[in-house]
C-alpha atoms as a PDB file:
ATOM      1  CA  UNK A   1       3.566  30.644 -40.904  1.00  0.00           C
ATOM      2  CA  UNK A   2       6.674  28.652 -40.484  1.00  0.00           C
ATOM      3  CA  UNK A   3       8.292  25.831 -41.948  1.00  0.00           C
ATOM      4  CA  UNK A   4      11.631  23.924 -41.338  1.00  0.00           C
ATOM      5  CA  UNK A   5      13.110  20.793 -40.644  1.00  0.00           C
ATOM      6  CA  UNK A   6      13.959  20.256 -37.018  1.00  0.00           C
ATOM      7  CA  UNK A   7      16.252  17.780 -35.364  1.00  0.00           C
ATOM      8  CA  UNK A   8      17.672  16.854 -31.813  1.00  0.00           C
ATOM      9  CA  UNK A   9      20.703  15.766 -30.706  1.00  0.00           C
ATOM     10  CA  UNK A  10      20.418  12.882 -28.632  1.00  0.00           C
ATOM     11  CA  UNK A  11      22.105  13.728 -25.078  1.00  0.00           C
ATOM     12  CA  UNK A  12      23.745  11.136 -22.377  1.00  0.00           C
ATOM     13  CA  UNK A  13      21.441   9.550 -19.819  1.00  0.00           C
ATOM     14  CA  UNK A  14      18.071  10.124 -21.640  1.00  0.00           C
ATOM     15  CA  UNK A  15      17.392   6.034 -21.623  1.00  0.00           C
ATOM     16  CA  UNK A  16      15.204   5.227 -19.071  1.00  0.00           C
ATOM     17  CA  UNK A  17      14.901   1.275 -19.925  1.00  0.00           C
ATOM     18  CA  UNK A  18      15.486  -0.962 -16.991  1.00  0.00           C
ATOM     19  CA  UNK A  19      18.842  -2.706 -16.529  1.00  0.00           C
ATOM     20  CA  UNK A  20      19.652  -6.027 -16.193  1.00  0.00           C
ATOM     21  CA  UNK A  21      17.548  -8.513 -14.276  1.00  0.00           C
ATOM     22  CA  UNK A  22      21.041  -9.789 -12.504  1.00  0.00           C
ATOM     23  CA  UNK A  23      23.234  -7.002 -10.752  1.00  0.00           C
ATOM     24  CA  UNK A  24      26.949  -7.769 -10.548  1.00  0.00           C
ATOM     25  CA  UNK A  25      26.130  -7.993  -6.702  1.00  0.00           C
ATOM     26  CA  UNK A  26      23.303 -10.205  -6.601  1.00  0.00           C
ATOM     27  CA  UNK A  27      25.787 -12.604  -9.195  1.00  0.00           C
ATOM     28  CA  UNK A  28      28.582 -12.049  -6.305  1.00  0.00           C
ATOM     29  CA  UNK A  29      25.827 -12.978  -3.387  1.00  0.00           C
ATOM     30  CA  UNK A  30      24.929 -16.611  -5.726  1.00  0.00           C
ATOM     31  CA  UNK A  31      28.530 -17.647  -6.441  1.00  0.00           C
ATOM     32  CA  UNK A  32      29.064 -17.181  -2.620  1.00  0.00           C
ATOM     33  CA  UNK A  33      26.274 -18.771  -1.566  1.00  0.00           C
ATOM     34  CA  UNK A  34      26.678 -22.037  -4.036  1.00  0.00           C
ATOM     35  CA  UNK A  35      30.479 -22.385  -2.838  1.00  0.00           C
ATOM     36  CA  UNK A  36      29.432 -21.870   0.811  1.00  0.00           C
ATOM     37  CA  UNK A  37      26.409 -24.581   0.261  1.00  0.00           C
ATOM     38  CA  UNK A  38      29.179 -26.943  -2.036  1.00  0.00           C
ATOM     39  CA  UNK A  39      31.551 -26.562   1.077  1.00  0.00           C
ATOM     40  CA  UNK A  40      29.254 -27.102   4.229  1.00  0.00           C
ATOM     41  CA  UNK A  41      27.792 -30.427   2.099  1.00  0.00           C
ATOM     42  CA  UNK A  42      31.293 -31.708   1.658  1.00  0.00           C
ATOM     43  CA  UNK A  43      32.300 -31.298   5.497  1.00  0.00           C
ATOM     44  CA  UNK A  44      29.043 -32.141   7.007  1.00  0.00           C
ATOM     45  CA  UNK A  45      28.071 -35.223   4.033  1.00  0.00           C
ATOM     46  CA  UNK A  46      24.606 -33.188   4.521  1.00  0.00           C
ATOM     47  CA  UNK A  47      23.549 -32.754   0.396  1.00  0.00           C
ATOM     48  CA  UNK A  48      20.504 -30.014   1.794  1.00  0.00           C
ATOM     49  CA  UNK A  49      23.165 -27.342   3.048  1.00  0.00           C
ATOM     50  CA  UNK A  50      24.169 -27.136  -0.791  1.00  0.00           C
ATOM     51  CA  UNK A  51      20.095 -27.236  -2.018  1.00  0.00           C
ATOM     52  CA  UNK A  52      18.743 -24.504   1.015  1.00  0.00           C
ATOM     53  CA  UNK A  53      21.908 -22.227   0.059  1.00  0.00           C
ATOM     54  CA  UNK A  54      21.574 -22.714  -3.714  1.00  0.00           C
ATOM     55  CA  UNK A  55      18.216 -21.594  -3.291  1.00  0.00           C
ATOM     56  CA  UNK A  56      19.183 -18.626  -1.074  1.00  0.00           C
ATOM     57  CA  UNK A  57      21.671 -18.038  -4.225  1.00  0.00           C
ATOM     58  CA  UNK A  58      18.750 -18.221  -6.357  1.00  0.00           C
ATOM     59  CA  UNK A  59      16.873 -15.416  -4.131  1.00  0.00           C
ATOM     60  CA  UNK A  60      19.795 -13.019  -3.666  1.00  0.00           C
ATOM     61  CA  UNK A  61      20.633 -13.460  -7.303  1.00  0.00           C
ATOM     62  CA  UNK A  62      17.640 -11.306  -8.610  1.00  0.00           C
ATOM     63  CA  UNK A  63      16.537  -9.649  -5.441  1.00  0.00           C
ATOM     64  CA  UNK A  64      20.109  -7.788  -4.712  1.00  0.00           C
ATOM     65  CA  UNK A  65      19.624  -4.799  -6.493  1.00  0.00           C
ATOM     66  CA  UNK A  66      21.638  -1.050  -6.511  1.00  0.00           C
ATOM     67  CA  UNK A  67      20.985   1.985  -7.679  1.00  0.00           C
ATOM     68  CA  UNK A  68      23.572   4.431  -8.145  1.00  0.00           C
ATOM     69  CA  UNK A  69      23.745   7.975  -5.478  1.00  0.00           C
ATOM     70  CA  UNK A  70      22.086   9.943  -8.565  1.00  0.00           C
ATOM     71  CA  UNK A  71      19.621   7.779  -9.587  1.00  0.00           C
ATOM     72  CA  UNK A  72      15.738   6.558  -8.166  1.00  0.00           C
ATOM     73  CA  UNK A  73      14.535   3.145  -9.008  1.00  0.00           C
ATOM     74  CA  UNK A  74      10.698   2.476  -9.819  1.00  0.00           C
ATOM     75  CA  UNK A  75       8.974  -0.301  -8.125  1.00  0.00           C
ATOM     76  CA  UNK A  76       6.233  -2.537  -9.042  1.00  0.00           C
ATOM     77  CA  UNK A  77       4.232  -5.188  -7.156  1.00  0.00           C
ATOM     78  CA  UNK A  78       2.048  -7.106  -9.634  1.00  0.00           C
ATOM     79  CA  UNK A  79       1.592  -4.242 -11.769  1.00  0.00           C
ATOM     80  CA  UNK A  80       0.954  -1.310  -8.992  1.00  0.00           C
ATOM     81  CA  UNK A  81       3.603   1.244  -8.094  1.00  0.00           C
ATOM     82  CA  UNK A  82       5.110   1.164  -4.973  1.00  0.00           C
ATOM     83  CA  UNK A  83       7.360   3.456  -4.071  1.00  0.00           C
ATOM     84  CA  UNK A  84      11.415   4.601  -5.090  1.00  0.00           C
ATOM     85  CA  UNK A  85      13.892   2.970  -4.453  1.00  0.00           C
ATOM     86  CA  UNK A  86      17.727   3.953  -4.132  1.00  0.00           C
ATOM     87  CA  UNK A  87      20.544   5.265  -4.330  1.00  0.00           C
ATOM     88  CA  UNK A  88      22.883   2.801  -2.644  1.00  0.00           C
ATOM     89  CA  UNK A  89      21.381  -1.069  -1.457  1.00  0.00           C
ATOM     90  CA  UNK A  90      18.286  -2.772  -2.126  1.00  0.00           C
ATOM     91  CA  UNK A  91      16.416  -5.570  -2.403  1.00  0.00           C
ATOM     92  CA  UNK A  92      13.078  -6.580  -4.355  1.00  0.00           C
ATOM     93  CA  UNK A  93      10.740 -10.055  -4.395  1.00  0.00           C
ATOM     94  CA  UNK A  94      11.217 -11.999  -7.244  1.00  0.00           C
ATOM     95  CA  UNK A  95       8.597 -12.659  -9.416  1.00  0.00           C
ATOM     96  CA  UNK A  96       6.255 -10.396  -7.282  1.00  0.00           C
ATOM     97  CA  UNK A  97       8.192  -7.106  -7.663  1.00  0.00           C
ATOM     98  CA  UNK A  98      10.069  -5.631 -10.487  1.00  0.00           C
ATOM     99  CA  UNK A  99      11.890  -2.583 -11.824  1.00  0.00           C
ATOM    100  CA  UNK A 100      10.416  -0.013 -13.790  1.00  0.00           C
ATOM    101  CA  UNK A 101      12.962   2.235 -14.917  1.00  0.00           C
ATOM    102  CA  UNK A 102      15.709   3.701 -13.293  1.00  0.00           C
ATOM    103  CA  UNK A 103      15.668   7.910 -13.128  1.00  0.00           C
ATOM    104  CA  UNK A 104      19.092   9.876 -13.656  1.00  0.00           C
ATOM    105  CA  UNK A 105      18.221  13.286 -11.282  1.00  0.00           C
ATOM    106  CA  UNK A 106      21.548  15.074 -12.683  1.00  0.00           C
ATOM    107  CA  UNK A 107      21.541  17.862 -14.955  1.00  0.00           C
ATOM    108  CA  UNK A 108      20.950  17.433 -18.527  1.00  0.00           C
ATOM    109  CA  UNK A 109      22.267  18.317 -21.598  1.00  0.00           C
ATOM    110  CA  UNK A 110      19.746  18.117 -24.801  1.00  0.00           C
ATOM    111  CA  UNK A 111      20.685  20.033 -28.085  1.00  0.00           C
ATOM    112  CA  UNK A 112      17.731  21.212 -30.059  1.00  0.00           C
ATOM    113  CA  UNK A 113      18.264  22.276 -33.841  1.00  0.00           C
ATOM    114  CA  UNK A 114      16.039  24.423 -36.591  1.00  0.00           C
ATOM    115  CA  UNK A 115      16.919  24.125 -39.951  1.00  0.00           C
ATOM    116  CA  UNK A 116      15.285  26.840 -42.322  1.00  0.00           C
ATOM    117  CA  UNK A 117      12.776  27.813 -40.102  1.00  0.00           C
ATOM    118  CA  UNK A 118      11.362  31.637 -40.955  1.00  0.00           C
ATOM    119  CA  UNK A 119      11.537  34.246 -38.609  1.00  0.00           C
ATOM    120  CA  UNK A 120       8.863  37.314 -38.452  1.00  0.00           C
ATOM    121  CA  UNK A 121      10.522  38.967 -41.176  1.00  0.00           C
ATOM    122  CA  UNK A 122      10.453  35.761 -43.234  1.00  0.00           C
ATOM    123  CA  UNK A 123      14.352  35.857 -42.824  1.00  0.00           C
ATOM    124  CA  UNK A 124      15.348  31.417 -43.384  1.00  0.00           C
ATOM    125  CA  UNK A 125      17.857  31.038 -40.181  1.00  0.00           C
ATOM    126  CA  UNK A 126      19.563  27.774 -39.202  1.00  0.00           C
ATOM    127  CA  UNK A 127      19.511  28.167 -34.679  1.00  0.00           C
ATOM    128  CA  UNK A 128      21.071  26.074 -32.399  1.00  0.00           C
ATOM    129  CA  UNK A 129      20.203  25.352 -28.973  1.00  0.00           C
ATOM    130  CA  UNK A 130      20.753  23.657 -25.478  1.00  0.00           C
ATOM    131  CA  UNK A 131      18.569  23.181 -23.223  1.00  0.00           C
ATOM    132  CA  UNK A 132      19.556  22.165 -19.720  1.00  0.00           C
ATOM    133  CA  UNK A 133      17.237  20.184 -17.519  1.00  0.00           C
ATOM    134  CA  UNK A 134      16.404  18.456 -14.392  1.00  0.00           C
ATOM    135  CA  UNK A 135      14.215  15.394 -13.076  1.00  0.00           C
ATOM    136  CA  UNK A 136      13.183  17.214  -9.303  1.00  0.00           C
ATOM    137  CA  UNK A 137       9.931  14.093  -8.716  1.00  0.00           C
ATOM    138  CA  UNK A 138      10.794  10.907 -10.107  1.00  0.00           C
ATOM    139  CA  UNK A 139       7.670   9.357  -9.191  1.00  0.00           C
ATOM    140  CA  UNK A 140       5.862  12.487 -11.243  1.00  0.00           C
ATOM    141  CA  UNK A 141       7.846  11.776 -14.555  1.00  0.00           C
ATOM    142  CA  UNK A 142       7.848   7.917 -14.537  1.00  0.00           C
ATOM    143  CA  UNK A 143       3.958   7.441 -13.637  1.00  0.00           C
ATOM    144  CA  UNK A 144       3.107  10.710 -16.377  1.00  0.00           C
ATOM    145  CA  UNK A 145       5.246  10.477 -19.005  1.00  0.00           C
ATOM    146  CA  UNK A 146       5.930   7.489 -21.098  1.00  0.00           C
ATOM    147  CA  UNK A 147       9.479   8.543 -22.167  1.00  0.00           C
ATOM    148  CA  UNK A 148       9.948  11.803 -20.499  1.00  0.00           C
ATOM    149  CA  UNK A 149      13.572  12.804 -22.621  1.00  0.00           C
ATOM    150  CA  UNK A 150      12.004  12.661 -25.397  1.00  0.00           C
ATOM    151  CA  UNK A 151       8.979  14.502 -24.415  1.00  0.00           C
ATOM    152  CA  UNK A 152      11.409  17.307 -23.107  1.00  0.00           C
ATOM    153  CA  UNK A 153      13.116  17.146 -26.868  1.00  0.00           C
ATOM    154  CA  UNK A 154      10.041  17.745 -28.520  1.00  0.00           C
ATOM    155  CA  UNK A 155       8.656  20.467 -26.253  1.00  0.00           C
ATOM    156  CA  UNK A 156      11.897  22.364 -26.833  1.00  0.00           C
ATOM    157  CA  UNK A 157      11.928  21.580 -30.636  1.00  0.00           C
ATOM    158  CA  UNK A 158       8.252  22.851 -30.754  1.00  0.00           C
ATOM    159  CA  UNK A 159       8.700  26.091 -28.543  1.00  0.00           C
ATOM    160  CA  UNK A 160      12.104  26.699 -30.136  1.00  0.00           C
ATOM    161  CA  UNK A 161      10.124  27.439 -33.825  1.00  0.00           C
ATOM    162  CA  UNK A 162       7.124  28.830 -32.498  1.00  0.00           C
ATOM    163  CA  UNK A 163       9.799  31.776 -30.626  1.00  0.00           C
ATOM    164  CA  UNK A 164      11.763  32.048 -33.613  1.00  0.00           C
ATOM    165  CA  UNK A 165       8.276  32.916 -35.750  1.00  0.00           C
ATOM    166  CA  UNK A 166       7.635  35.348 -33.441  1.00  0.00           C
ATOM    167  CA  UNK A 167      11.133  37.409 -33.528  1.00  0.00           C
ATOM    168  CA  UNK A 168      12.594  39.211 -36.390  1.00  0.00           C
ATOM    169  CA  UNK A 169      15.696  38.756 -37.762  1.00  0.00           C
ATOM    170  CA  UNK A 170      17.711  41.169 -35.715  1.00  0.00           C
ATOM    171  CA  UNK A 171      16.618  40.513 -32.218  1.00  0.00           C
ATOM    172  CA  UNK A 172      17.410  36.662 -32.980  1.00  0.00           C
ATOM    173  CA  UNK A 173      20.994  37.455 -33.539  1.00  0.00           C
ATOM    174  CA  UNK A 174      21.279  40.366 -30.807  1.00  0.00           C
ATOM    175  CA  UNK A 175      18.689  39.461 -28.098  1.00  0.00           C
ATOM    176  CA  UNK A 176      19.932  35.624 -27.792  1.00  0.00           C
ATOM    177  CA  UNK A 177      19.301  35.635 -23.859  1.00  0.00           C
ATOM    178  CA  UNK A 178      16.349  37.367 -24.245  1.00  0.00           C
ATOM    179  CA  UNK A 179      15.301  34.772 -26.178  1.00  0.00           C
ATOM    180  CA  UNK A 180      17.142  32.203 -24.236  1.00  0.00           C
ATOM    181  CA  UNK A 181      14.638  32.931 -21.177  1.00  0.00           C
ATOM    182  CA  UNK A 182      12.061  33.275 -22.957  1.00  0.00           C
ATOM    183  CA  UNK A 183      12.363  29.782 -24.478  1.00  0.00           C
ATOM    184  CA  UNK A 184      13.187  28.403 -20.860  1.00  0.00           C
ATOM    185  CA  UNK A 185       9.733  30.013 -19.511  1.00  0.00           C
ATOM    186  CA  UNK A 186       8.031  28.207 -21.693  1.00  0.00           C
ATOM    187  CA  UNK A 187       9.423  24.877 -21.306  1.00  0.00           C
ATOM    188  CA  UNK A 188       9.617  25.028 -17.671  1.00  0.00           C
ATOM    189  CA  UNK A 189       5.310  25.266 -17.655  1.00  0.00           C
ATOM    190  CA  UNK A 190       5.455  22.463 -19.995  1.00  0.00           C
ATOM    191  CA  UNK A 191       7.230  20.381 -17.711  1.00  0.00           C
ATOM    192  CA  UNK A 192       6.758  21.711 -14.229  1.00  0.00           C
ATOM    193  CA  UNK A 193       3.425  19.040 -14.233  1.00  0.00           C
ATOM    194  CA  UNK A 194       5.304  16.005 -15.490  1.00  0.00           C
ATOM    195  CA  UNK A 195       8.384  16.528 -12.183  1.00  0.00           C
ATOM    196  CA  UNK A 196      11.079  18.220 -14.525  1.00  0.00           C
ATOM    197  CA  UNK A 197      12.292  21.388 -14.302  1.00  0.00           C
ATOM    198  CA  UNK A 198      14.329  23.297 -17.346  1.00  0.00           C
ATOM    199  CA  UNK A 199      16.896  25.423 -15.571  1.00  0.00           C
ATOM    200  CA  UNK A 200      17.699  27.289 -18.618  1.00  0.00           C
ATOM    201  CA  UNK A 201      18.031  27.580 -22.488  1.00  0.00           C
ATOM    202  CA  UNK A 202      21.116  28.766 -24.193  1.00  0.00           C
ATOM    203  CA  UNK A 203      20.567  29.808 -28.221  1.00  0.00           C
ATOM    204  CA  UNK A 204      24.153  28.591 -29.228  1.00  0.00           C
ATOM    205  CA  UNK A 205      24.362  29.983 -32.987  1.00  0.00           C
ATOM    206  CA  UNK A 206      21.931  31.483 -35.822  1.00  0.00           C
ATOM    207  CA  UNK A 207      23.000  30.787 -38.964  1.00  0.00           C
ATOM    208  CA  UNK A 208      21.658  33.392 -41.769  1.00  0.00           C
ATOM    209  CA  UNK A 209      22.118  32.448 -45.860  1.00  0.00           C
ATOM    210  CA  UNK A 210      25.692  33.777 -47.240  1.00  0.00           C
ATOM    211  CA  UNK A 211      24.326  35.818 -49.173  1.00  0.00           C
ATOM    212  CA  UNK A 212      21.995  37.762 -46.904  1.00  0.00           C
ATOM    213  CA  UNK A 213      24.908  38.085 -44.664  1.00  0.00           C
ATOM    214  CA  UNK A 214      27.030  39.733 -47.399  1.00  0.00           C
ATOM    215  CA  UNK A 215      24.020  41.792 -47.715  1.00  0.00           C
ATOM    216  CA  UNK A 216      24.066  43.312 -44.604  1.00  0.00           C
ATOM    217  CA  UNK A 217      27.252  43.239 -44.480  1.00  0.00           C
ATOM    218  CA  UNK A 218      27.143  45.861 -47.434  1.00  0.00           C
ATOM    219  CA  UNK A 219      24.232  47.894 -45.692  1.00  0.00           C
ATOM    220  CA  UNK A 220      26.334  48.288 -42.088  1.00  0.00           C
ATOM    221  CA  UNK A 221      28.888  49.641 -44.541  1.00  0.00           C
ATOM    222  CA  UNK A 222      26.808  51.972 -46.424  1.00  0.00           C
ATOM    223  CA  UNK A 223      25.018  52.748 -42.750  1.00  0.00           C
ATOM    224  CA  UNK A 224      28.766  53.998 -41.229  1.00  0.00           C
ATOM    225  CA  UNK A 225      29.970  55.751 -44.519  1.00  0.00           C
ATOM    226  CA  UNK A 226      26.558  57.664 -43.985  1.00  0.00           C
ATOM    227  CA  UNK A 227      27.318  58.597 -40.587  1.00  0.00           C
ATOM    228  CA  UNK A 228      31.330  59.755 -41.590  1.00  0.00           C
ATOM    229  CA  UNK A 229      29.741  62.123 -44.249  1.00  0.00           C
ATOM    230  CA  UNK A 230      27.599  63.109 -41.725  1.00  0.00           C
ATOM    231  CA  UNK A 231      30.066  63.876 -38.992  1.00  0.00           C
ATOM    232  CA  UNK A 232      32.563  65.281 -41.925  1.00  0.00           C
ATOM    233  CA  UNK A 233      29.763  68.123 -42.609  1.00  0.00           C
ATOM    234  CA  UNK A 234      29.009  69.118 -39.495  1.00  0.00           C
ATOM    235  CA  UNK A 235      32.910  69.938 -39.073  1.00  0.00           C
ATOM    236  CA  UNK A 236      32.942  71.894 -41.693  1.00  0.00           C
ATOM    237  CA  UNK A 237      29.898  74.010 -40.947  1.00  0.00           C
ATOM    238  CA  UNK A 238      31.493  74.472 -37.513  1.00  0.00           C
ATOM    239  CA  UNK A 239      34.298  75.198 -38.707  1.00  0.00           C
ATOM    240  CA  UNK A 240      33.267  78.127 -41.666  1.00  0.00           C
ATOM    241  CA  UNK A 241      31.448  79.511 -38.886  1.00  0.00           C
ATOM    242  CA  UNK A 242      34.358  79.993 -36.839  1.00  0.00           C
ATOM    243  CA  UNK A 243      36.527  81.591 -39.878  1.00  0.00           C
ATOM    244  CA  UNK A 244      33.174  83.357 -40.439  1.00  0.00           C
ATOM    245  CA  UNK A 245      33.564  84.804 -36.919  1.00  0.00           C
ATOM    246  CA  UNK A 246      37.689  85.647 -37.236  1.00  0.00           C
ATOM    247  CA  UNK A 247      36.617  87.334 -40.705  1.00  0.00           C
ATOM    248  CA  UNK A 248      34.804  90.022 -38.480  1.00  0.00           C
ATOM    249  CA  UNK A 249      37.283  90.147 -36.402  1.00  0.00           C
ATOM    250  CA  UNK A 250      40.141  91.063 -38.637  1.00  0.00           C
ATOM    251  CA  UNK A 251      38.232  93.371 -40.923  1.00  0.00           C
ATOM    252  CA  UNK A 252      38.788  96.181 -38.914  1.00  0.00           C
ATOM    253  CA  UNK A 253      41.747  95.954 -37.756  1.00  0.00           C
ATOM    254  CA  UNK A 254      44.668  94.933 -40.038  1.00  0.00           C
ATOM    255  CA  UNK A 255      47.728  95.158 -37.456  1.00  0.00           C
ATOM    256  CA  UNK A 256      45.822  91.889 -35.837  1.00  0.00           C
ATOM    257  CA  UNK A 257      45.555  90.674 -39.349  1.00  0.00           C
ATOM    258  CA  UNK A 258      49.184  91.482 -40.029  1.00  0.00           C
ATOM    259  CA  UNK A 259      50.300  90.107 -36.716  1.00  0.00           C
ATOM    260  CA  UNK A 260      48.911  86.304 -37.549  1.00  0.00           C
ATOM    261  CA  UNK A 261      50.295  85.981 -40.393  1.00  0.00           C
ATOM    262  CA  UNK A 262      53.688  86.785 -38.927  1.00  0.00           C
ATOM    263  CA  UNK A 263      52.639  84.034 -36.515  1.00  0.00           C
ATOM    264  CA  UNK A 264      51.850  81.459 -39.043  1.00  0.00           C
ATOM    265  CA  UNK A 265      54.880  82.484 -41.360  1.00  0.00           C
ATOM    266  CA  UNK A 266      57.032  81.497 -38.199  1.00  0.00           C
ATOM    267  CA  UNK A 267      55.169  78.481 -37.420  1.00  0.00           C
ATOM    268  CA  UNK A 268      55.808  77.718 -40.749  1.00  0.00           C
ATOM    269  CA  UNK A 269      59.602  78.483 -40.854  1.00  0.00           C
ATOM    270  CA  UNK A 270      60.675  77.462 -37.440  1.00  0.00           C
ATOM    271  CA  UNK A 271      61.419  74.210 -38.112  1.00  0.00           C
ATOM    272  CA  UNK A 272      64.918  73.344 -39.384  1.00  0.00           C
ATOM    273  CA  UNK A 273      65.062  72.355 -43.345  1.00  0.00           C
ATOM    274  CA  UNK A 274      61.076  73.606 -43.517  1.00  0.00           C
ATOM    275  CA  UNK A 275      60.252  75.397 -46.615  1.00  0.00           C
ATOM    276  CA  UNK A 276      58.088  77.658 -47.709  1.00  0.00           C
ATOM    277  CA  UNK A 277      56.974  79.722 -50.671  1.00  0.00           C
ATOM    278  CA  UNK A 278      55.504  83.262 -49.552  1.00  0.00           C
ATOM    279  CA  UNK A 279      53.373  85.063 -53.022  1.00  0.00           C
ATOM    280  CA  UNK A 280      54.882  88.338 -53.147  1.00  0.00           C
ATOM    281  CA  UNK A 281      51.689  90.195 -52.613  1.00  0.00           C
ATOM    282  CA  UNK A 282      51.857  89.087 -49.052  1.00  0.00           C
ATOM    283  CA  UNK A 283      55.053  89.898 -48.342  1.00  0.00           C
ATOM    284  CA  UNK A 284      53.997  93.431 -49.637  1.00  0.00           C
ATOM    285  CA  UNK A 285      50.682  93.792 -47.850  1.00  0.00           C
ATOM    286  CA  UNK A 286      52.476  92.754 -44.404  1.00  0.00           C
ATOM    287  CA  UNK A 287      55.792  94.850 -45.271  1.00  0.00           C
ATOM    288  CA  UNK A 288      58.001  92.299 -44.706  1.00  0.00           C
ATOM    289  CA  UNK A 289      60.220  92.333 -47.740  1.00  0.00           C
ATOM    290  CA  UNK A 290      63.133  93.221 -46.234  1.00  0.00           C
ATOM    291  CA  UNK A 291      63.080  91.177 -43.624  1.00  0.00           C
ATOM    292  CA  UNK A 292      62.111  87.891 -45.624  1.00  0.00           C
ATOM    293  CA  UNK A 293      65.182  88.870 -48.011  1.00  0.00           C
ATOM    294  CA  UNK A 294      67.561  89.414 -45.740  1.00  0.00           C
ATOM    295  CA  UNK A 295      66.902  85.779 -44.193  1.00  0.00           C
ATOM    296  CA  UNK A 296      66.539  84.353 -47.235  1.00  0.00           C
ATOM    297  CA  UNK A 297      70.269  85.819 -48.368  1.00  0.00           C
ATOM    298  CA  UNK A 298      71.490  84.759 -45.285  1.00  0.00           C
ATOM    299  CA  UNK A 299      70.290  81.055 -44.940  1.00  0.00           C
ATOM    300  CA  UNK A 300      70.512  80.149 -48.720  1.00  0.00           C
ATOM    301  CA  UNK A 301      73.448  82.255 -49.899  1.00  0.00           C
ATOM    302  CA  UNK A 302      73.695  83.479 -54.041  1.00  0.00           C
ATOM    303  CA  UNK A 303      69.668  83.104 -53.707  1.00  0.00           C
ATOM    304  CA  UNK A 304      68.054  86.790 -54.422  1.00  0.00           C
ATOM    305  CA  UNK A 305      65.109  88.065 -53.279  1.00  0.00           C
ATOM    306  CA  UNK A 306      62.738  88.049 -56.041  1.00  0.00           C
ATOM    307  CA  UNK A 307      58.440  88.136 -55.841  1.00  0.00           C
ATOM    308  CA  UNK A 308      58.636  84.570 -54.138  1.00  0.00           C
ATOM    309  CA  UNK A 309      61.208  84.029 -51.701  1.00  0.00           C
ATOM    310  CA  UNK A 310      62.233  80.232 -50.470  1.00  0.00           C
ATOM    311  CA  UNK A 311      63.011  80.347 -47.272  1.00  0.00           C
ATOM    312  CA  UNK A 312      64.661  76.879 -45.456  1.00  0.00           C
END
């Protein structure tokens, strides 16, 4: 089941209401005509030049019409349709013909919004939208569809909460163009019939309650602490086995034994100003005695040798 509240956002150009009876051309073609009809009557004394060309005014006045290069005008004769007009220059019969609507064939911008609608997981998510569109048959959407924007609005408002019912929580926030396309098929064989074609769908945000989002914020946390641990063990099982292996090693034979820890006493020492404090029952066991106290007497003189020798 879902629920929400769903709005639109109204986008430019989705008014489809015929313009104004006079165009700004057909107003130029009248003035012209009454001050060529006023001016011919004057030089001639003939008063019909000014009554046929104020009547030609008249005509041109609401039968100069223009449509502009993106747009198709609808025509109607008595009632019937008959036929597109535009872009650029044309002209129409008073009284007998009139405009329908005029169609803007760019692309279109509509946003489409679900507030609180429930995902599959019953997860309440706030998703944005925009869904880009296109009138390809002008005759199509004007003679189908009453108001064909907002028929495109509510397709995408109605497709855009039946997808998110169908989707869990986690494909709606990483799967967006996956469920950008899908939301486009869907449209587009809504509105294929009606002359429009939606070129694609682009999920713009999905908002998630704080705190569910400080919730898994916590549990992606928890998740990679899990995963350290993890890695942290199996480095130290790796690495007991390898001691485990230089154990064997050095069991039976104590020169190699002896040998690295000379190496790590001089690792440890070879650095100037390093320190280090050597338990006197290695310095026995390796036989180096003398050697640490001579070094020791001659680095850090009126130091003695004693059971634990600084060295520097």
């Amino acid at each position: 089941m879902i629920t929400g509240f769903v709005g639109s956002g109204i986008s430019r150009g989705i008014s489809n209401s015929p313009r104004e009876i006079v165009s700004t051309e057909g107003a130029v073609a009248f003035v012209f005509s009454m001050v060529l009809g006023g001016g011919l009557a004057a030089l001639t004394n003939k008063p019909a030049f000014f009554v046929v060309l104020a009547l030609v005014g008249v005509y041109l006045l609401f039968a100069i019409k223009v449509a502009d290069q993106w747009e198709k005008a609808a025509v109607l004769r008595f009632g019937r349709y008959k036929g597109l007009r535009g872009p650029g220059l044309y002209f129409v019969t008073p009284v007998v013909e009139k405009i329908s609507r005029y169609v803007d064939q760019r692309i279109r911008v509509t946003n489409v919004t679900a507030e609180s609608a429930l995902t599959r997981d019953t997860v309440p998510v706030n998703v944005v939208a925009i869904v880009f569109w296109v009138v390809w048959d002008a005759e199509k959407c004007i003679l189908e569809v009453s108001d064909f924007g907002e028929a495109v609005q509510m397709s995408a408002q109605t497709a855009l909460l039946e997808s998110i019912g169908r989707h869990q929580l986690a494909q709606m926030i990483t799967e967006r163009e996956m469920l950008g396309k899908e939301l486009q098929r869907i449209l587009d064989s809504k509105t294929n019939p009606w002359g429009i074609t939606v070129q694609s769908v682009e999920i713009r945000d999905v908002h998630i309650p704080a705190a569910l989002e400080d919730a898994m914020s916590r549990q992606a946390q928890a998740e990679r602490e899990r995963q350290a641990r993890i890695v942290l063990g199996t480095a130290e099982t790796e690495i007991s086995a390898k001691f485990a292996e230089a154990a064997l090693v050095y069991q039976d034979n104590p020169i190699a034994l002896h040998l690295r820890a000379m190496n790590m006493l001089y690792e440890a020492i070879k650095e100037k100003g390093a320190m280090v404090i050597v338990p006197s029952s290695a310095v026995e066991t390796m036989g180096l005695g003398g050697m640490l106290a001579t070094s020791t007497l001659g680095r850090t003189p009126g130091v003695g040798a004693s059971g634990a020798g600084p060295l520097q």
